[in-house]
C-alpha atoms as a PDB file:
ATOM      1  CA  UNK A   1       8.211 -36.365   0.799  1.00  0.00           C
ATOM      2  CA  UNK A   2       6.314 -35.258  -2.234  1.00  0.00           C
ATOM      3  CA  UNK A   3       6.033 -31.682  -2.500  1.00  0.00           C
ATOM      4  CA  UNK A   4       2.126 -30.492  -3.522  1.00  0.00           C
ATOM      5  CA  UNK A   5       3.574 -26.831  -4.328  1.00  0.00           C
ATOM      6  CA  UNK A   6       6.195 -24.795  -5.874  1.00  0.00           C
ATOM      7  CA  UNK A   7       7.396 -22.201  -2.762  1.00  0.00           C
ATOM      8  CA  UNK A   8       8.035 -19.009  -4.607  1.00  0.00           C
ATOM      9  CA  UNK A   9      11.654 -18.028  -3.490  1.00  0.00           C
ATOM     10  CA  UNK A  10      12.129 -14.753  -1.503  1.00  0.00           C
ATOM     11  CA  UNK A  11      15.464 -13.400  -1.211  1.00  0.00           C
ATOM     12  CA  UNK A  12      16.878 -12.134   2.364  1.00  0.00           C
ATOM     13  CA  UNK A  13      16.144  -8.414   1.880  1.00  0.00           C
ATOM     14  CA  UNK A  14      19.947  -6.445   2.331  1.00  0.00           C
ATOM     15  CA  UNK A  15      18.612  -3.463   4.422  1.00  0.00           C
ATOM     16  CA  UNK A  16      16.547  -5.088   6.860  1.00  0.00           C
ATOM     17  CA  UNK A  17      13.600  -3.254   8.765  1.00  0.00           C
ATOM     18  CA  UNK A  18      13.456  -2.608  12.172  1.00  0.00           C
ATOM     19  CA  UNK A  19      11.819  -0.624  15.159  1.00  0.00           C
ATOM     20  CA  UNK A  20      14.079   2.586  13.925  1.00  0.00           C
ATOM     21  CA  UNK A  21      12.511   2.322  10.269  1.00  0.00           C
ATOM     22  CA  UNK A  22      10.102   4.070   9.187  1.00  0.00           C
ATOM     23  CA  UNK A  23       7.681   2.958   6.014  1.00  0.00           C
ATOM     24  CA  UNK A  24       5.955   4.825   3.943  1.00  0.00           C
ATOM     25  CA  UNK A  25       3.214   2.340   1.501  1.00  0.00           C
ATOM     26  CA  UNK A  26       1.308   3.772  -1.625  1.00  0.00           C
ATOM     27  CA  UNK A  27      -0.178   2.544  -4.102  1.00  0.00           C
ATOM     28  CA  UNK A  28      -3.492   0.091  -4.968  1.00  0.00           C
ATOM     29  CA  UNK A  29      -5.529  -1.535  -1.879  1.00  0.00           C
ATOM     30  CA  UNK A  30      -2.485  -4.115  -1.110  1.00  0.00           C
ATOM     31  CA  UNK A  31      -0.304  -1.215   0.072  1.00  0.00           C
ATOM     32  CA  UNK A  32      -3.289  -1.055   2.891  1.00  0.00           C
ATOM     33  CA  UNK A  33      -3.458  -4.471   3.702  1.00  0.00           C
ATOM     34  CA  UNK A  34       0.271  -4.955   4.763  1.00  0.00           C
ATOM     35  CA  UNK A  35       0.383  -1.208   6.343  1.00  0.00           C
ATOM     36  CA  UNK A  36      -2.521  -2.764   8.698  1.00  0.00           C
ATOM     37  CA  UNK A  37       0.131  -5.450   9.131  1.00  0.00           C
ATOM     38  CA  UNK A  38       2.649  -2.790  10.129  1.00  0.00           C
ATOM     39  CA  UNK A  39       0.272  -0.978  12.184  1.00  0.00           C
ATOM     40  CA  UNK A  40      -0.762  -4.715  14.078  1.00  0.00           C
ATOM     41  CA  UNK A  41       2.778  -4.991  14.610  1.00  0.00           C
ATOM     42  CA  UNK A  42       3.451  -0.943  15.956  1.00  0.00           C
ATOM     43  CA  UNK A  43       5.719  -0.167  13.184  1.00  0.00           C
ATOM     44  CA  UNK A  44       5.479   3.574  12.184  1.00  0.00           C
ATOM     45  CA  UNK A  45       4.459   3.911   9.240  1.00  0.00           C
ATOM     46  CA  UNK A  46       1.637   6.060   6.479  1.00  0.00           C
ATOM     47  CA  UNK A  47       0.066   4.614   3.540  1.00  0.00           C
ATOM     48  CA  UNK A  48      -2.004   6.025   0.701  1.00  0.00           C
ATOM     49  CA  UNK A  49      -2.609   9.797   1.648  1.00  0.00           C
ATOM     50  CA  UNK A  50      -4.490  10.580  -0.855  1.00  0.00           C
ATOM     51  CA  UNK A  51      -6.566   7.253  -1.283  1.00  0.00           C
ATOM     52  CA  UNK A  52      -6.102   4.333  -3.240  1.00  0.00           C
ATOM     53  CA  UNK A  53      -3.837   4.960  -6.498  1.00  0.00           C
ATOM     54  CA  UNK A  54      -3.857   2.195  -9.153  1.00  0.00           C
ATOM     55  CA  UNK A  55      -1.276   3.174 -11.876  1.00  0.00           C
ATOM     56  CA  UNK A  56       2.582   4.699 -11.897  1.00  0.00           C
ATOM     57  CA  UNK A  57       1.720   7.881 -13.268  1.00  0.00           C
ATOM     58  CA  UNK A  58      -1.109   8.373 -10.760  1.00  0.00           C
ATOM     59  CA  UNK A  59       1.971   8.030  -8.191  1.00  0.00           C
ATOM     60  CA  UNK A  60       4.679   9.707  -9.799  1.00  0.00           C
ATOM     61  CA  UNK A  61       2.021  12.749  -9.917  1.00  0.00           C
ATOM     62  CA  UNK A  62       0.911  12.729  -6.430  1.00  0.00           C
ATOM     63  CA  UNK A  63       4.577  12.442  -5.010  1.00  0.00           C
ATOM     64  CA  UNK A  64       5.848  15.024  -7.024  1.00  0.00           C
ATOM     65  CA  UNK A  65       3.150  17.419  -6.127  1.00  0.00           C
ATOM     66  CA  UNK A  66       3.499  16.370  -2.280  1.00  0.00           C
ATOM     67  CA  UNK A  67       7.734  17.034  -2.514  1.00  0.00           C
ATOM     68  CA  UNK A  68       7.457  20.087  -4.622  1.00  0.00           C
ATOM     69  CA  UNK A  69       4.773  21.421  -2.113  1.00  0.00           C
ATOM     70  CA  UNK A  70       2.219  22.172  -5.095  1.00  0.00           C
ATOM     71  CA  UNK A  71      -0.492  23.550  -4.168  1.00  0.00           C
ATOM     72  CA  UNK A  72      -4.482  22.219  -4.611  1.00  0.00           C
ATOM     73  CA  UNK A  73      -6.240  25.129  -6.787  1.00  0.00           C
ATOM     74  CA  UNK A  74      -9.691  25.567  -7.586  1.00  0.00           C
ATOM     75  CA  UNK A  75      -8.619  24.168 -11.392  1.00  0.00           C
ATOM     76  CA  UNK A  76      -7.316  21.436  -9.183  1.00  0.00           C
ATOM     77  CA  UNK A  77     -11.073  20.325  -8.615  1.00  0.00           C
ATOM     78  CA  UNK A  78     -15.114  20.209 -10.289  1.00  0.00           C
ATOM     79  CA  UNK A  79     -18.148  19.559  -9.730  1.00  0.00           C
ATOM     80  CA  UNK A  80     -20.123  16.385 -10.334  1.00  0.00           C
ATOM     81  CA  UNK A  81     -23.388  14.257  -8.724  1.00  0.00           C
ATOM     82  CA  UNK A  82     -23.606  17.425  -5.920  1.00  0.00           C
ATOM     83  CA  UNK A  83     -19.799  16.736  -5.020  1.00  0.00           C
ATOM     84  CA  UNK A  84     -16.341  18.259  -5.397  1.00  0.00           C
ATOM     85  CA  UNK A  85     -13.606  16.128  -7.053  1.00  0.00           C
ATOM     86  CA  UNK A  86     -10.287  16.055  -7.950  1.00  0.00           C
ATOM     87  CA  UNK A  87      -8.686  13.722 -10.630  1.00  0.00           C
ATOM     88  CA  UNK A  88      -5.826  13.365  -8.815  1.00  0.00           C
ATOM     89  CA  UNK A  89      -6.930  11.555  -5.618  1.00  0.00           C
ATOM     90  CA  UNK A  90      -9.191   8.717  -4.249  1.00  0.00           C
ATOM     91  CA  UNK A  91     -13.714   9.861  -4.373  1.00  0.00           C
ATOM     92  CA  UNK A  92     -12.805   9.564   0.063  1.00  0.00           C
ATOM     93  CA  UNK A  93     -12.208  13.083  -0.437  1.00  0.00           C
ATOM     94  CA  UNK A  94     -14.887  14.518  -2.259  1.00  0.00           C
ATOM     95  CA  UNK A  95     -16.950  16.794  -0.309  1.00  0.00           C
ATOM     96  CA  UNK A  96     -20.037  19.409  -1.008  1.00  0.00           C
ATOM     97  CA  UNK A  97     -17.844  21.906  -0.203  1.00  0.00           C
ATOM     98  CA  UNK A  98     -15.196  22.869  -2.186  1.00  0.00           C
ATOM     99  CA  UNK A  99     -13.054  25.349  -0.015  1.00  0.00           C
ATOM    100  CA  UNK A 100     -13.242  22.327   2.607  1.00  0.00           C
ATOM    101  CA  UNK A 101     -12.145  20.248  -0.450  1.00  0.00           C
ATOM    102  CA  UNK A 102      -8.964  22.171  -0.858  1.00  0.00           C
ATOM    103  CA  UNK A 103      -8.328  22.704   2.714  1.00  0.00           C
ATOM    104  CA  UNK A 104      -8.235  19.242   3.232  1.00  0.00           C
ATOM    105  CA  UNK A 105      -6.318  18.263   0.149  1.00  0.00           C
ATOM    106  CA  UNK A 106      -3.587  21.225   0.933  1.00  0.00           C
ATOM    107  CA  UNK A 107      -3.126  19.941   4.343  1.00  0.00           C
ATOM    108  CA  UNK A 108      -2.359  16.460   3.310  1.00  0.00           C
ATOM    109  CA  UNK A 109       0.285  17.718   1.248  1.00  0.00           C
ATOM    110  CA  UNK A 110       1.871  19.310   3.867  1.00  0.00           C
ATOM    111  CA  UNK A 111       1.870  16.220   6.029  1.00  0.00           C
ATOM    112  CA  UNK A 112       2.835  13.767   3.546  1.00  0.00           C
ATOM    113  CA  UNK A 113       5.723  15.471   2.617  1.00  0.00           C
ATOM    114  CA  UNK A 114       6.997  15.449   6.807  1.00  0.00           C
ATOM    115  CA  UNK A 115       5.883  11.439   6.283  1.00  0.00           C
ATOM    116  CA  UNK A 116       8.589  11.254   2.995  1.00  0.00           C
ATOM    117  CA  UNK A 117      11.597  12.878   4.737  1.00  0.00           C
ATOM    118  CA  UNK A 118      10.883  10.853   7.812  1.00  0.00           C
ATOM    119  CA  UNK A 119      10.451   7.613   5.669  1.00  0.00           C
ATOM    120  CA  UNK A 120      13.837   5.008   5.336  1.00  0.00           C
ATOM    121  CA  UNK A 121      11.591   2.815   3.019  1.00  0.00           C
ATOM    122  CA  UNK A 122       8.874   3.359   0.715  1.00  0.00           C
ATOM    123  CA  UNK A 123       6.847   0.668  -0.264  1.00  0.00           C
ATOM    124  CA  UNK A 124       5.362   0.981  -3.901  1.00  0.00           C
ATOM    125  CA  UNK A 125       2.554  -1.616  -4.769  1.00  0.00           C
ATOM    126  CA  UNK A 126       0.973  -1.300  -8.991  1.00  0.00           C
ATOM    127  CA  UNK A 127      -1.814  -2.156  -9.774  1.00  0.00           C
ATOM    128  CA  UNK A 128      -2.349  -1.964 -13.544  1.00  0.00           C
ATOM    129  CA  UNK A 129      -1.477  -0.461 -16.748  1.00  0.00           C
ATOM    130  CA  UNK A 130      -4.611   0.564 -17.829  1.00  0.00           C
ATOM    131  CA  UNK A 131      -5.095   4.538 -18.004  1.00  0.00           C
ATOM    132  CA  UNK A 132      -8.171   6.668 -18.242  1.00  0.00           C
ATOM    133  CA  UNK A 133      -7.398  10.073 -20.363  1.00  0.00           C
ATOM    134  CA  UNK A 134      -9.585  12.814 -19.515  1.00  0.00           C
ATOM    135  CA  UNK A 135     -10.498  14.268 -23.269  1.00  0.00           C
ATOM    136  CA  UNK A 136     -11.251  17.597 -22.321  1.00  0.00           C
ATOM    137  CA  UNK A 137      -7.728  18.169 -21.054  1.00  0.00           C
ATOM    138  CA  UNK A 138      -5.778  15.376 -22.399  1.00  0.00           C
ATOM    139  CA  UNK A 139      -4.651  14.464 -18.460  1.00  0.00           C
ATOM    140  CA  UNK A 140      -4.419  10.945 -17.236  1.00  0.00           C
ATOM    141  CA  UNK A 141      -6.370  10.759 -13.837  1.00  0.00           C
ATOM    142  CA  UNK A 142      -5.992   8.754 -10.857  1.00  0.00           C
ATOM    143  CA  UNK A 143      -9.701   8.607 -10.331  1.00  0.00           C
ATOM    144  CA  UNK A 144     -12.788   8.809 -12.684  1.00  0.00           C
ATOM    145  CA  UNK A 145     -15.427   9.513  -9.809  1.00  0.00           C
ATOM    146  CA  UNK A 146     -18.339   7.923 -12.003  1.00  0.00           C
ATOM    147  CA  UNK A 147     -18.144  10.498 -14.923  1.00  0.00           C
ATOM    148  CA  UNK A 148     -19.507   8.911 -17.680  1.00  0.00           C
ATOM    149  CA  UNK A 149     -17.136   6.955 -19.436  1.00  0.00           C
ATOM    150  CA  UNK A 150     -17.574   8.855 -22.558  1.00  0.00           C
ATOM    151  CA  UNK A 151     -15.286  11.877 -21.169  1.00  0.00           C
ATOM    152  CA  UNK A 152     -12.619   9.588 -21.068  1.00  0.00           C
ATOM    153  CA  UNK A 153     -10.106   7.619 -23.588  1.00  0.00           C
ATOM    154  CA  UNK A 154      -8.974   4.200 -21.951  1.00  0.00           C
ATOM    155  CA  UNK A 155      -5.209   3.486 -23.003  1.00  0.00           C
ATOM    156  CA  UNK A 156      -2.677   0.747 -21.874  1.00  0.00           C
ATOM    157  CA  UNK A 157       0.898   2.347 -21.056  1.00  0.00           C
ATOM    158  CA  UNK A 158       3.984   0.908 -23.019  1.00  0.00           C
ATOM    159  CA  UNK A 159       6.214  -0.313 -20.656  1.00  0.00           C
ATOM    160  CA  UNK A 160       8.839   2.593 -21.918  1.00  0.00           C
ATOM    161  CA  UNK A 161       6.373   5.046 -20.181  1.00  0.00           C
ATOM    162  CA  UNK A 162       5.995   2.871 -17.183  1.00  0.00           C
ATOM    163  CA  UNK A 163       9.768   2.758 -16.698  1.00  0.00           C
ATOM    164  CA  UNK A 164      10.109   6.151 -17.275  1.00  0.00           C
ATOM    165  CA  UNK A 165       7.681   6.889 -14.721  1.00  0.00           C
ATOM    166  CA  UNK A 166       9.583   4.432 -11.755  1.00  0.00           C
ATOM    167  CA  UNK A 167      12.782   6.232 -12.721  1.00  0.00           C
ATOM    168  CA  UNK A 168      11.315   9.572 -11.905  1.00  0.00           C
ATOM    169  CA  UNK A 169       9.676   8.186  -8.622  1.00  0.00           C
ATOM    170  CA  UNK A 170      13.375   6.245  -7.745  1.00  0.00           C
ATOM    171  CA  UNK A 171      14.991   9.666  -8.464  1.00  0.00           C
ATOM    172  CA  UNK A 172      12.681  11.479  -5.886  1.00  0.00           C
ATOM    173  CA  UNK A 173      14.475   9.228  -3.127  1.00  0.00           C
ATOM    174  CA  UNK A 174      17.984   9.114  -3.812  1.00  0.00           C
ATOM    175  CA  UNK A 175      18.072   8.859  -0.183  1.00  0.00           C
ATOM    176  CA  UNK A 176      15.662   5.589   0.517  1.00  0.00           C
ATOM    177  CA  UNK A 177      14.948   2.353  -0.053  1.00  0.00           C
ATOM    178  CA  UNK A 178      12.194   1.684  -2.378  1.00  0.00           C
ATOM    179  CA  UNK A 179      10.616  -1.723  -2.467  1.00  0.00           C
ATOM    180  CA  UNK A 180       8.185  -2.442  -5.162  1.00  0.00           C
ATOM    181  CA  UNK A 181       5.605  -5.176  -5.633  1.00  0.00           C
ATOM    182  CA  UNK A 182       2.796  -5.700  -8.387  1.00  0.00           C
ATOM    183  CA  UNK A 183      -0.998  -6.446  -6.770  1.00  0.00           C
ATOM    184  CA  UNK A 184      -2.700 -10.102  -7.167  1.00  0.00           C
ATOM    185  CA  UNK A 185      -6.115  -7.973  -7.278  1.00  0.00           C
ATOM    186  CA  UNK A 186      -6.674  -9.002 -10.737  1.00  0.00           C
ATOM    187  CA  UNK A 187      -9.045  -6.418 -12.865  1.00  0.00           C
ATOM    188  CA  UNK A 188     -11.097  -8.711 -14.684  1.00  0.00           C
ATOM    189  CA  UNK A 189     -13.115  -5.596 -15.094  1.00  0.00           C
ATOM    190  CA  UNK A 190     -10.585  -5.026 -18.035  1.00  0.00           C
ATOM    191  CA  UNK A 191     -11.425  -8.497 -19.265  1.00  0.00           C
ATOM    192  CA  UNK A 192      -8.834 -11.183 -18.412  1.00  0.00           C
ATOM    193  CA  UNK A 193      -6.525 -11.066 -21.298  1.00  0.00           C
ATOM    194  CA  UNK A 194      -6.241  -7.204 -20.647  1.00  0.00           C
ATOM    195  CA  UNK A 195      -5.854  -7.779 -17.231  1.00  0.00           C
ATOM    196  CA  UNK A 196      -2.994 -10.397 -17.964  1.00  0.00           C
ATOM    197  CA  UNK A 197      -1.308  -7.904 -20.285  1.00  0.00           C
ATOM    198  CA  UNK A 198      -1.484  -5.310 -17.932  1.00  0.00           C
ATOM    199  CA  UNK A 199       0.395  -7.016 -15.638  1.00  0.00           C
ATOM    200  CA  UNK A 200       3.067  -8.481 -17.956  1.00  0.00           C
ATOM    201  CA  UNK A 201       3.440  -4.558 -18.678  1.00  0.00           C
ATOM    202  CA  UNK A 202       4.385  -3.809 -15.248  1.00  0.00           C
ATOM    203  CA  UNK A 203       6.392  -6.928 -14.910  1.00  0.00           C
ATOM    204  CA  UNK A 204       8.494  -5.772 -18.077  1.00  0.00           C
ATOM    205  CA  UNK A 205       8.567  -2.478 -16.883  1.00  0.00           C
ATOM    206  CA  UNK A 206      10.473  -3.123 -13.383  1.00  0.00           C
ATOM    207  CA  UNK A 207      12.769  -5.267 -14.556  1.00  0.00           C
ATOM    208  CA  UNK A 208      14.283  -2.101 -16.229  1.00  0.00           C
ATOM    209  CA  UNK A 209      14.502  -0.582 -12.681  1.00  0.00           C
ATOM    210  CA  UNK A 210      15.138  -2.935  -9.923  1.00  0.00           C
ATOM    211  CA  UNK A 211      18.380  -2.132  -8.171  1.00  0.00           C
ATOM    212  CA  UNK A 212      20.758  -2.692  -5.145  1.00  0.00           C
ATOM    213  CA  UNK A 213      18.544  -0.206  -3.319  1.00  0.00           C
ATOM    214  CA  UNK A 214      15.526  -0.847  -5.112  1.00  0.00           C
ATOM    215  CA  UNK A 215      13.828  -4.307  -4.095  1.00  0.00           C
ATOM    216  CA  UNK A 216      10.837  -6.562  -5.863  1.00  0.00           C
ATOM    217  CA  UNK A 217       8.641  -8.028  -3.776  1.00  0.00           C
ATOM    218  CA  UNK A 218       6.712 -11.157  -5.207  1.00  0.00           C
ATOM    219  CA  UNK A 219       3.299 -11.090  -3.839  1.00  0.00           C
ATOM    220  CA  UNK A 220       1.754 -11.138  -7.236  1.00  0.00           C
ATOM    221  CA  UNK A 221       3.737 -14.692  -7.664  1.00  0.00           C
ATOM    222  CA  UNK A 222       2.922 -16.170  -4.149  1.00  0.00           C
ATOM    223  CA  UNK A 223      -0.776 -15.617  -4.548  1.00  0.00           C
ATOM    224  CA  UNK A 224      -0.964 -16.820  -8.128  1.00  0.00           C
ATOM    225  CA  UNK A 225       1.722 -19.618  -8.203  1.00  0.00           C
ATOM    226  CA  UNK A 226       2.038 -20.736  -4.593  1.00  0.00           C
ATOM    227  CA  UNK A 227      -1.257 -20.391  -3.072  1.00  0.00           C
ATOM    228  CA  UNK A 228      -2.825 -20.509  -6.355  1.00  0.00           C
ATOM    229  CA  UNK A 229      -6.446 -21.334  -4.753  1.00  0.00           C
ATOM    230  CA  UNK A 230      -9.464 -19.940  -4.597  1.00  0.00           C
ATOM    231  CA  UNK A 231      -9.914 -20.591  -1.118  1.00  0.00           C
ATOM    232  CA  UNK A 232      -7.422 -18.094  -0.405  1.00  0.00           C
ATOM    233  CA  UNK A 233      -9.612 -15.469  -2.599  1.00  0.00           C
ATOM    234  CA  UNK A 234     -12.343 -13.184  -0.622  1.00  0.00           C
ATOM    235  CA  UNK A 235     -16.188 -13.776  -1.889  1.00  0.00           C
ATOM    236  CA  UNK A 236     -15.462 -11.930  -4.902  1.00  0.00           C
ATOM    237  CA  UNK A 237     -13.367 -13.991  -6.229  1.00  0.00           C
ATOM    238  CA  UNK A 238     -10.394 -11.066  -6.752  1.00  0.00           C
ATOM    239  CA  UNK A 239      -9.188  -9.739  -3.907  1.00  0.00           C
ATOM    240  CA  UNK A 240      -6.646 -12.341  -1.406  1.00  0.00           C
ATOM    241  CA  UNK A 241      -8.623 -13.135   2.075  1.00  0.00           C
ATOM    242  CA  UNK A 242      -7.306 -12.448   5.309  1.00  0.00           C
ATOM    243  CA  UNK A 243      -5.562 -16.246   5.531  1.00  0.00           C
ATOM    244  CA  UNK A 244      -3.705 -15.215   2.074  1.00  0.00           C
ATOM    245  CA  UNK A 245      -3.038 -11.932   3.176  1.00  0.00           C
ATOM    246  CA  UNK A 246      -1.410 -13.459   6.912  1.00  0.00           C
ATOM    247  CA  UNK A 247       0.181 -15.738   4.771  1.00  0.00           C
ATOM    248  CA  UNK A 248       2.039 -12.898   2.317  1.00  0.00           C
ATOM    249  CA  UNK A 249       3.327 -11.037   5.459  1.00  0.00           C
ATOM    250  CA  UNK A 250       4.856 -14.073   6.813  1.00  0.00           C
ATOM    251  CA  UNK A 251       6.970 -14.368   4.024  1.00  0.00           C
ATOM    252  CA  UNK A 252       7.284 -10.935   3.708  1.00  0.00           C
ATOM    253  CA  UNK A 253       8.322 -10.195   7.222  1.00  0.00           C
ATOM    254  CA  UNK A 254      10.835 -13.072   7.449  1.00  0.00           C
ATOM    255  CA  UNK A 255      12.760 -11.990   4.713  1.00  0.00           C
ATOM    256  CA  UNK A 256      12.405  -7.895   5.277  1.00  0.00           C
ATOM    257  CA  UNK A 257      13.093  -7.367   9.052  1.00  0.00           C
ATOM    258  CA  UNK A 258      15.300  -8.708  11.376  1.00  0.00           C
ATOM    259  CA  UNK A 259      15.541 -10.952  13.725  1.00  0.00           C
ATOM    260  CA  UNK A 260      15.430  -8.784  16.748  1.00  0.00           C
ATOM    261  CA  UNK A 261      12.083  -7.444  15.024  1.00  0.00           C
ATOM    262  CA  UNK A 262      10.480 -10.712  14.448  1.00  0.00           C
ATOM    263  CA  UNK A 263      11.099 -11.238  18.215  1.00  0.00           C
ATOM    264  CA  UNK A 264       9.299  -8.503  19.014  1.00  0.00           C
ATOM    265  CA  UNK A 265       6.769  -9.019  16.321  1.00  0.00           C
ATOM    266  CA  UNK A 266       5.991 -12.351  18.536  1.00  0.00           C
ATOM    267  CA  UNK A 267       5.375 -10.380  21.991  1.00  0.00           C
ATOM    268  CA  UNK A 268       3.317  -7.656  20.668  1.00  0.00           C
ATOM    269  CA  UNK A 269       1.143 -10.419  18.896  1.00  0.00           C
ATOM    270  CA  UNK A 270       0.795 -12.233  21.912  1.00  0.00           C
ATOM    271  CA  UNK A 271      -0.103  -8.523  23.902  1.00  0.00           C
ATOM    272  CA  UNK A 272      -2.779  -8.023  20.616  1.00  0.00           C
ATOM    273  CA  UNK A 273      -4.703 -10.757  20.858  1.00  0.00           C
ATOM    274  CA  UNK A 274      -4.548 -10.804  24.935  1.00  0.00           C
ATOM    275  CA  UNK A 275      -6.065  -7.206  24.241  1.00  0.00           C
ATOM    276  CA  UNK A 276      -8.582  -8.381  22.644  1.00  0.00           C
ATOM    277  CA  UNK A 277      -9.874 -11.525  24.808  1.00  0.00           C
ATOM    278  CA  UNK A 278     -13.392 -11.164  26.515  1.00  0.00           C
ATOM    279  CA  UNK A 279     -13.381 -12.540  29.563  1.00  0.00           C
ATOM    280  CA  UNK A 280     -16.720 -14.198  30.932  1.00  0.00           C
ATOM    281  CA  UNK A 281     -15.368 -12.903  34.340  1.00  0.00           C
ATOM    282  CA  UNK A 282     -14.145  -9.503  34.401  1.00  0.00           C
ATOM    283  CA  UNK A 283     -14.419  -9.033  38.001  1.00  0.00           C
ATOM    284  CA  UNK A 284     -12.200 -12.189  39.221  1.00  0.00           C
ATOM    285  CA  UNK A 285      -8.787 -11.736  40.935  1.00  0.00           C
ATOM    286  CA  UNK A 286      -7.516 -14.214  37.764  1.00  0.00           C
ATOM    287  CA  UNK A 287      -8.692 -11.551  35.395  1.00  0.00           C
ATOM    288  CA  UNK A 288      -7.459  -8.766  37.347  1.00  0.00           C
ATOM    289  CA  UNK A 289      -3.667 -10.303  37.510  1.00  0.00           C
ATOM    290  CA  UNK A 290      -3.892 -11.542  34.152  1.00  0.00           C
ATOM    291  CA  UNK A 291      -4.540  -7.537  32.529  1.00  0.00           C
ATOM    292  CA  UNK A 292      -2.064  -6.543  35.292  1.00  0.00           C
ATOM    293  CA  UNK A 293       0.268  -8.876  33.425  1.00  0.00           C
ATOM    294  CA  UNK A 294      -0.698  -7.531  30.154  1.00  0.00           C
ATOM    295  CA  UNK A 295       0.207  -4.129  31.328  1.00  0.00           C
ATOM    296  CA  UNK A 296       3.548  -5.178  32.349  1.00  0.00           C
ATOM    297  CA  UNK A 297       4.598  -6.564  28.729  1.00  0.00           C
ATOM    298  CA  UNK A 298       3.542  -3.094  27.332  1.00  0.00           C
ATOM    299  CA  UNK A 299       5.507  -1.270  29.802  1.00  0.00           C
ATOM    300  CA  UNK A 300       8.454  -3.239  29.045  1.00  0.00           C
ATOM    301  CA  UNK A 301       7.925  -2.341  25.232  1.00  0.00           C
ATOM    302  CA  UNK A 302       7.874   1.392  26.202  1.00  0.00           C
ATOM    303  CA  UNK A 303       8.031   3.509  23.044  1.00  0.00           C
ATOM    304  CA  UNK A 304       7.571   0.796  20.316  1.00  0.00           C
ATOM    305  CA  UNK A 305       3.740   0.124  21.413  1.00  0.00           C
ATOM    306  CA  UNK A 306       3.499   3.725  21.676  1.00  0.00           C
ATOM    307  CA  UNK A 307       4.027   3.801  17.857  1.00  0.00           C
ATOM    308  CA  UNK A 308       1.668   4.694  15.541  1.00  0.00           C
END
C-alpha cells in the first residue's frame, strides 16, 4: 500500500513512566498541553509554576532560584500600567499590590522546590532562541509585560550559550530523568526566517546534551513533518489543535509509559468521558445503575484517580 506520509520514528523510551512517577513539565505553552494530558490521565504531576517560560535561560534562572531557595525582593519587582511585575515570571502574576506580589511569588518557590525533589522526570519543552535584554540592567528577562520595546535589546543566543545553559539545568538533577522537546508553536512574530533559525539554534544546541538519562522528544518533527497540515493548526494558524495535540500524546504515551499504564490510561478514559455524559434521564433506574457502575471502576482505581 502506498504510504501518503513519512511516520516520524519514536524510540521506546528506557525508563518508562508509570503510576509511581512523578513529572514535573516547564517550559513554553506545550509543556501545558501534555500536563493537561497527564492530569486527564491522573498522573501526578506540576507544570510551569511561574507561568509560561519561552527560552533556556528563562528556565535555568527560575530553577536555580526555586532549588537554591532565593528569595523574591522588592528589586525582584516594578511598577508598570498600575501593576507589579517581575522579569522573571509569566504577567499571571502581576498584581496592584506588591507585598501580595512577593508573597505569592515566595510561596511558589517554596512549593516548587517540594514538586523538584518529589519529581522522577522533568519534562523541558523550548520555545525559541530569541532573548529580550533589559538595557537598564543588562538582564535577560523571561517576560517583557508590554514595556515599550525600546527598554529592551532583542538578541538570538549562540547555541554555545544555549548548551551551556541545558548543562547547568541537567546538572541541577543528577538524580532525574530529563526529557526535552522543542515547541511546533512557531513565532512568526520574529519573522519566519528568524523563527526557523531560532529553532535550528535549539536543535544544534541539544544535540550537544542529549544523554542516556537525558531523552529528545520529537514533537516539533511530528507536527511539522508528519502531520504537516494546517488542519491540524488552531485558527491562528500557529499553535497545534486539540486533534494534533491527541495525536502527539499518542505517540508520546506509547513510547514513554508502560504497558501496565497504558492499560490503565484506557479505563480512566473510559471513567472520563462516562463522567462527563448528560443523560436526558437522570432520574431512571438505567441511569442510576449505570453512575453506580461508574463509581465502582473508580473505587477499584483507589489512589491513582485520587491523584492530582
Amino acid at each position: 500500500m502506498t504510504q501518503f506520509r513519512t511516520q516520524v520514528p519514536v524510540n521506546k523510551y528506557e525508563f518508562s513512566l508509570d503510576y509511581n512517577s512523578e513529572v514535573f513539565s516547564i517550559g513554553s505553552c506545550f509543556a501545558e498541553n501534555i500536563s493537561r494530558k497527564l492530569t486527564y490521565f491522573k498522573l501526578k504531576n506540576h507544570v510551569n509554576p511561574f507561568g509560561i517560560l519561552f527560552h533556556p535561560l528563562a528556565i535555568q534562572k527560575i530553577l536555580e532560584k526555586t532549588l537554591q531557595q532565593i528569595p523574591f525582593t522588592e528589586d525582584d519587582v516594578f511598577f508598570h500600567n498600575e501593576l507589579w511585575h517581575c522579569f522573571d515570571v509569566h504577567s499571571e502574576f502581576s498584581s496592584a499590590d506588591k507585598n501580595q506580589l512577593l508573597e505569592q511569588l515566595n510561596r511558589e518557590l517554596s512549593e516548587t522546590k517540594k514538586a523538584l525533589e518529589n519529581s522522577t522526570h522533568i519534562i523541558i519543552t523550548l520555545g525559541t532562541s530569541w532573548v529580550y535584554q533589559y538595557n537598564l540592567t543588562g538582564e535577560i528577562v523571561a517576560n517583557c509585560h508590554k514595556v515599550s520595546q525600546k527598554e529592551f535589546t532583542k538578541k538570538l543566543l549562540s547555541s554555545e550559550r544555549i548548551t551551556e545553559s541545558l548543562e547547568r539545568i541537567i546538572s541541577l538533577f543528577s538524580d532525574k530523568k530529563i526529557i526535552f522537546t522543542i515547541s511546533p508553536v512557531r513565532h512568526i512574530k520574529d519573522g519566519f526566517f528568524e523563527n526557523n533559525v531560532s529553532k535550528s539554534t535549539l536543535f544544534v544546541a541539544l544535540q550537544q546534551v542529549l544523554s542516556e538519562n537525558v531523552n529528545y522528544f520529537p514533537s516539533y518533527e511530528i507536527v511539522m513533518d508528519e502531520l504537516r497540515d494546517y488542519r491540524f493548526f488552531s485558527e491562528d494558524m500557529l499553535h497545534p489543535n486539540q486533534i494534533a495535540i491527541d495525536y502527539i500524546w499518542e505517540r508520546f504515551a506509547e513510547n514513554y509509559f508502560c504497558e501496565n499504564a497504558l492499560k490503565t490510561f484506557k479505563e480512566i478514559d473510559a471513567i472520563q468521558k462516562a463522567l462527563n455524559h448528560k443523560p436526558f434521564n437522570p432520574n431512571t433506574q438505567a441511569h442510576k445503575k449505570f453512575v453506580e457502575s461508574t463509581q465502582k471502576r473508580i473505587e477499584k482505581l483507589g489512589v491513582i484517580w485520587k491523584n492530582v
